[in-house]
PDB file of N, CA and C in Angstrom:
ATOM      1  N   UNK A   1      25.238  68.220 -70.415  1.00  0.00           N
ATOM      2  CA  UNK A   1      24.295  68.941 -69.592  1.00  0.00           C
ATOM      3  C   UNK A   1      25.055  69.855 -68.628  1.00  0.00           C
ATOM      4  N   UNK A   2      24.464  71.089 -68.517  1.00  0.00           N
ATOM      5  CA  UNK A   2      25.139  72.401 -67.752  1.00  0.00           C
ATOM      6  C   UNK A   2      24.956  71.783 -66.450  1.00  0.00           C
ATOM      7  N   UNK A   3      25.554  71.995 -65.214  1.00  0.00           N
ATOM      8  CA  UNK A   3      25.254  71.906 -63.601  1.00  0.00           C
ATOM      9  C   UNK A   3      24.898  73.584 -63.589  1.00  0.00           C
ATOM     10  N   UNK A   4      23.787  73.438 -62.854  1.00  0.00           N
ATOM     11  CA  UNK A   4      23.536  74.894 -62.100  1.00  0.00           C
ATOM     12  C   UNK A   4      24.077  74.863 -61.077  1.00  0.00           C
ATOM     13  N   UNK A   5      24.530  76.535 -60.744  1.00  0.00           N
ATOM     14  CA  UNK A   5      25.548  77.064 -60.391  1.00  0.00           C
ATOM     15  C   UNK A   5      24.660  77.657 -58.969  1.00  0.00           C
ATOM     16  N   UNK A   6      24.951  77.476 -57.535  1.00  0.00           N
ATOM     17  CA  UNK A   6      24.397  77.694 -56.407  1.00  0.00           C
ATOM     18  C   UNK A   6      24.397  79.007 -56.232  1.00  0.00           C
ATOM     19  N   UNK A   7      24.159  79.910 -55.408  1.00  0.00           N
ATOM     20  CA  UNK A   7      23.661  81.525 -55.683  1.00  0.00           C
ATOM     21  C   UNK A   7      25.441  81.664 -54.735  1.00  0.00           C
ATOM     22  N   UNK A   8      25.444  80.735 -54.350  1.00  0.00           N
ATOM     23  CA  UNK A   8      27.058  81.358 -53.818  1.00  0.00           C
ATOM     24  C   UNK A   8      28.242  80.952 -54.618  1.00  0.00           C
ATOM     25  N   UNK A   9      28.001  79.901 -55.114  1.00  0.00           N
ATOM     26  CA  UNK A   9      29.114  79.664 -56.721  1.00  0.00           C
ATOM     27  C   UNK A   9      28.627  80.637 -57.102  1.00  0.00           C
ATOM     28  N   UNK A  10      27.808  81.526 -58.073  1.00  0.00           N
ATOM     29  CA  UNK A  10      27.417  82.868 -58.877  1.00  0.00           C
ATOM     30  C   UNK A  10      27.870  83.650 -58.182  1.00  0.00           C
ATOM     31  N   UNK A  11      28.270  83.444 -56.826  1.00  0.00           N
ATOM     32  CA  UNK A  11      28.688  85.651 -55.867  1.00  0.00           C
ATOM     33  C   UNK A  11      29.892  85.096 -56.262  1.00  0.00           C
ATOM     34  N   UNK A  12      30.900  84.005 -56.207  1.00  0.00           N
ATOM     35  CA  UNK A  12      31.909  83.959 -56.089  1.00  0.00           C
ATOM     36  C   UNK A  12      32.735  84.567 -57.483  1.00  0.00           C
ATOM     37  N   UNK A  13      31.940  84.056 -58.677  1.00  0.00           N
ATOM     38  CA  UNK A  13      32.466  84.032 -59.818  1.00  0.00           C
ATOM     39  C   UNK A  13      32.044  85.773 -60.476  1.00  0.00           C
ATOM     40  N   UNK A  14      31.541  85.751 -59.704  1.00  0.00           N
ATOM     41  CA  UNK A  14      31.200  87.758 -59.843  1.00  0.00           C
ATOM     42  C   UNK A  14      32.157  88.490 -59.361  1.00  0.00           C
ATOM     43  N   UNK A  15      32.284  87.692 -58.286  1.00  0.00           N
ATOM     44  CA  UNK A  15      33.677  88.810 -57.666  1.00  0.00           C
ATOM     45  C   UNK A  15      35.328  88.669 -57.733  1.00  0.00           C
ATOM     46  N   UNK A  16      35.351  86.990 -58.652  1.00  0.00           N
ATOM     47  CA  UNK A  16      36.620  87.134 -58.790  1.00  0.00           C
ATOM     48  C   UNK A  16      36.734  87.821 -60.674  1.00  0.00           C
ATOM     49  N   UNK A  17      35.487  87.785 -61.046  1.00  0.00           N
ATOM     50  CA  UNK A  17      35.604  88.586 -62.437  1.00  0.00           C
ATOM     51  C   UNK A  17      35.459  90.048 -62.489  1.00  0.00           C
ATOM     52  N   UNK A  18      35.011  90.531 -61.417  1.00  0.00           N
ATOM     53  CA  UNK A  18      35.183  91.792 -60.746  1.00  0.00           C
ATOM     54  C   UNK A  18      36.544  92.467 -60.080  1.00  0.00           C
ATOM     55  N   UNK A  19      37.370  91.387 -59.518  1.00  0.00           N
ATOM     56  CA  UNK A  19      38.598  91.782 -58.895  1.00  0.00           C
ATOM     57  C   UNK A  19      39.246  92.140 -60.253  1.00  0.00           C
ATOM     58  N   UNK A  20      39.487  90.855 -61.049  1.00  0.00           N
ATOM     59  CA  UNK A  20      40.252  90.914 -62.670  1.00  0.00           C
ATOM     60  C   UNK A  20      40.158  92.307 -63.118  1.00  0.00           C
ATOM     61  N   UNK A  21      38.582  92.719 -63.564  1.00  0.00           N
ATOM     62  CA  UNK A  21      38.555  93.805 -64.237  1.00  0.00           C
ATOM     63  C   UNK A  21      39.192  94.916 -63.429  1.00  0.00           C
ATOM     64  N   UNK A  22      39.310  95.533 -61.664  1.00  0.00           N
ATOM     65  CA  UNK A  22      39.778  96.236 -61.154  1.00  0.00           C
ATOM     66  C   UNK A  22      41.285  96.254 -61.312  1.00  0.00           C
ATOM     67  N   UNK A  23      42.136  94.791 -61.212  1.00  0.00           N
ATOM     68  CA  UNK A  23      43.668  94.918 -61.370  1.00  0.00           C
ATOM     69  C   UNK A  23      44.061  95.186 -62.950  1.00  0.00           C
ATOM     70  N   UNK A  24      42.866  94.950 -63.533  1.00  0.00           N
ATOM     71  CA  UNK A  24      43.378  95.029 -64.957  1.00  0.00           C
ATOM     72  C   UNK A  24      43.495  96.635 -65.575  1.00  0.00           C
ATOM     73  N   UNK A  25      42.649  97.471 -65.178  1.00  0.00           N
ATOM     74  CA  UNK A  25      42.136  98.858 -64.489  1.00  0.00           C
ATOM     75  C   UNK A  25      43.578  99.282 -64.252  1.00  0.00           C
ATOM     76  N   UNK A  26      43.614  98.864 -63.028  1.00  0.00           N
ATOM     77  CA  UNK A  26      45.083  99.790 -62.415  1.00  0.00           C
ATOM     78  C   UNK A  26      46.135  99.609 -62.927  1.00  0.00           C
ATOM     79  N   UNK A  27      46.734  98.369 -63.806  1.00  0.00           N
ATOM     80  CA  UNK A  27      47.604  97.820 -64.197  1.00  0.00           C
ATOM     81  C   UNK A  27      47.555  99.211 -65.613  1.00  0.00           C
ATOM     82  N   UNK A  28      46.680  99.403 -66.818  1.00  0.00           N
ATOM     83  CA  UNK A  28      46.190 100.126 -67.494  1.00  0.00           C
ATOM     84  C   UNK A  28      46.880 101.508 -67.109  1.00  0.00           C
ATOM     85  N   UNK A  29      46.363 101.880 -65.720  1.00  0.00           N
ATOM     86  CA  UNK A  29      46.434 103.537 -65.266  1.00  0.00           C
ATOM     87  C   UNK A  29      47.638 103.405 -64.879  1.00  0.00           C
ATOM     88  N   UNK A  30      47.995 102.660 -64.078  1.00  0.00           N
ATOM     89  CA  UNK A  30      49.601 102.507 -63.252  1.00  0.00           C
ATOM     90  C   UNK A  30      49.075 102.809 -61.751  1.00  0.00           C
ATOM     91  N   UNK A  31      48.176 103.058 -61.623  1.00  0.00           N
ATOM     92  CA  UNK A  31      47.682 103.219 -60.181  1.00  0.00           C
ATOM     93  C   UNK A  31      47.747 102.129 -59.302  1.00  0.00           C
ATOM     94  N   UNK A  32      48.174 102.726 -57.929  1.00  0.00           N
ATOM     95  CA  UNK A  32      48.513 101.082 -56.851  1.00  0.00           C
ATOM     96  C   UNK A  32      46.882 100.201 -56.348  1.00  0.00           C
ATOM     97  N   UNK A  33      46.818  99.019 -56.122  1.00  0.00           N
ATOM     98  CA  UNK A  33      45.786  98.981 -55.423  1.00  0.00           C
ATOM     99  C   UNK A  33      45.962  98.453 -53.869  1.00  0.00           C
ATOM    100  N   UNK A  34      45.216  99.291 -53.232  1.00  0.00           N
ATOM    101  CA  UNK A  34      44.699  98.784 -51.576  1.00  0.00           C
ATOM    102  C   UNK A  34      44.331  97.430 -51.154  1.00  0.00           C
ATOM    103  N   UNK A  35      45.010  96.982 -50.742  1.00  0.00           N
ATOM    104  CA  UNK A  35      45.214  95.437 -49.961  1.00  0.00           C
ATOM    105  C   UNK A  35      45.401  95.367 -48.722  1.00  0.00           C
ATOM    106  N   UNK A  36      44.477  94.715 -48.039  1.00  0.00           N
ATOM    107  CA  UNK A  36      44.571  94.349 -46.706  1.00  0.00           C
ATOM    108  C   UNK A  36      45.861  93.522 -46.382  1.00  0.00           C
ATOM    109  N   UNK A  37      46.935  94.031 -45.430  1.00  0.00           N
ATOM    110  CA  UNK A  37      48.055  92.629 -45.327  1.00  0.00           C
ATOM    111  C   UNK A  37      48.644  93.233 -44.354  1.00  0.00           C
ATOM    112  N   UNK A  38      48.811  91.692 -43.509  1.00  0.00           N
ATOM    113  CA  UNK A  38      48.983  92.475 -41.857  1.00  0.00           C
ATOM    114  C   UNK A  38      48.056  93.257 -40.810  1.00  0.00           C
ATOM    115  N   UNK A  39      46.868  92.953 -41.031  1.00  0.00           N
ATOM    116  CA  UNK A  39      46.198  93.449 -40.331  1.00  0.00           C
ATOM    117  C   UNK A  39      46.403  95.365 -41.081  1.00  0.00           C
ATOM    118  N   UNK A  40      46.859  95.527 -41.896  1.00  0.00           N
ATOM    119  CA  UNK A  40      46.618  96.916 -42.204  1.00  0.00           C
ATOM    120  C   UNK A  40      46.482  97.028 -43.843  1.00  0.00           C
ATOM    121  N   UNK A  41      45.910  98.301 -43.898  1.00  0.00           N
ATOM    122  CA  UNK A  41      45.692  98.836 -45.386  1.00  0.00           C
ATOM    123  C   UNK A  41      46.934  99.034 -46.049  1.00  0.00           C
ATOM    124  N   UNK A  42      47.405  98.630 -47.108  1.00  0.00           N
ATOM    125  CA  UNK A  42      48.528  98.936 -47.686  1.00  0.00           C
ATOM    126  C   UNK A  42      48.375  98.993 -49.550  1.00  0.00           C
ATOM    127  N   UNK A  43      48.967  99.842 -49.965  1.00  0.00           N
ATOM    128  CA  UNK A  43      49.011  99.876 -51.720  1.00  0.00           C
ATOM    129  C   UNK A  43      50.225  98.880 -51.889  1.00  0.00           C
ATOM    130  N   UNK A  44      49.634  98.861 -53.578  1.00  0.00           N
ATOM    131  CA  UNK A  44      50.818  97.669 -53.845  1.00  0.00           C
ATOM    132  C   UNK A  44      50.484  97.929 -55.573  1.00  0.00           C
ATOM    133  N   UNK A  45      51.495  97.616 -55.837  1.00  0.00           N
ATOM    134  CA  UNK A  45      51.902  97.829 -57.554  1.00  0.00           C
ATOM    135  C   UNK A  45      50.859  96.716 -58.154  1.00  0.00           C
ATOM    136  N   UNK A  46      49.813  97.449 -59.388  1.00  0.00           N
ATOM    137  CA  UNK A  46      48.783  96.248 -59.774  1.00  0.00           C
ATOM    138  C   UNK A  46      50.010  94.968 -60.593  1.00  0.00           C
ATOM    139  N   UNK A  47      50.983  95.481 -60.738  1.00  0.00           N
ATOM    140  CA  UNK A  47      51.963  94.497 -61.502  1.00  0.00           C
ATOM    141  C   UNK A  47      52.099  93.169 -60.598  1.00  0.00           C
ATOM    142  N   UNK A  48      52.719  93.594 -59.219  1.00  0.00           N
ATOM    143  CA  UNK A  48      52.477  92.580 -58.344  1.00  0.00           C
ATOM    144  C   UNK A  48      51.558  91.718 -57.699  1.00  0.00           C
ATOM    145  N   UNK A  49      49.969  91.694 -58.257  1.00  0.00           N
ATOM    146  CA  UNK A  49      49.361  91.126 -57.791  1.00  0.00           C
ATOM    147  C   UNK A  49      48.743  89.942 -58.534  1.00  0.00           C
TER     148      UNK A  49
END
């Protein structure tokens, strides 16, 4: 039997299958992505993340 999944288990699993498809994206293009670290905006190689 399945457990249903709470409407905030479902945002969670949206947005970490959402992040995937974005690093997978940039990784593809070679383009950096924007990461918060340190209190500031910074790019970073999709390789490294």
């Amino acid at each position: 039997m399945k457990k249903r999944l709470s409407m905030q288990d479902k945002a969670e699993v949206a947005m970490k299958v959402a992040v995937r498809k974005v690093v997978e994206e940039h990784k593809k293009t070679g383009r950096p992505l924007a990461i918060w670290k340190n209190g500031r905006a910074v790019n970073v190689s999709a390789d490294k993340v």
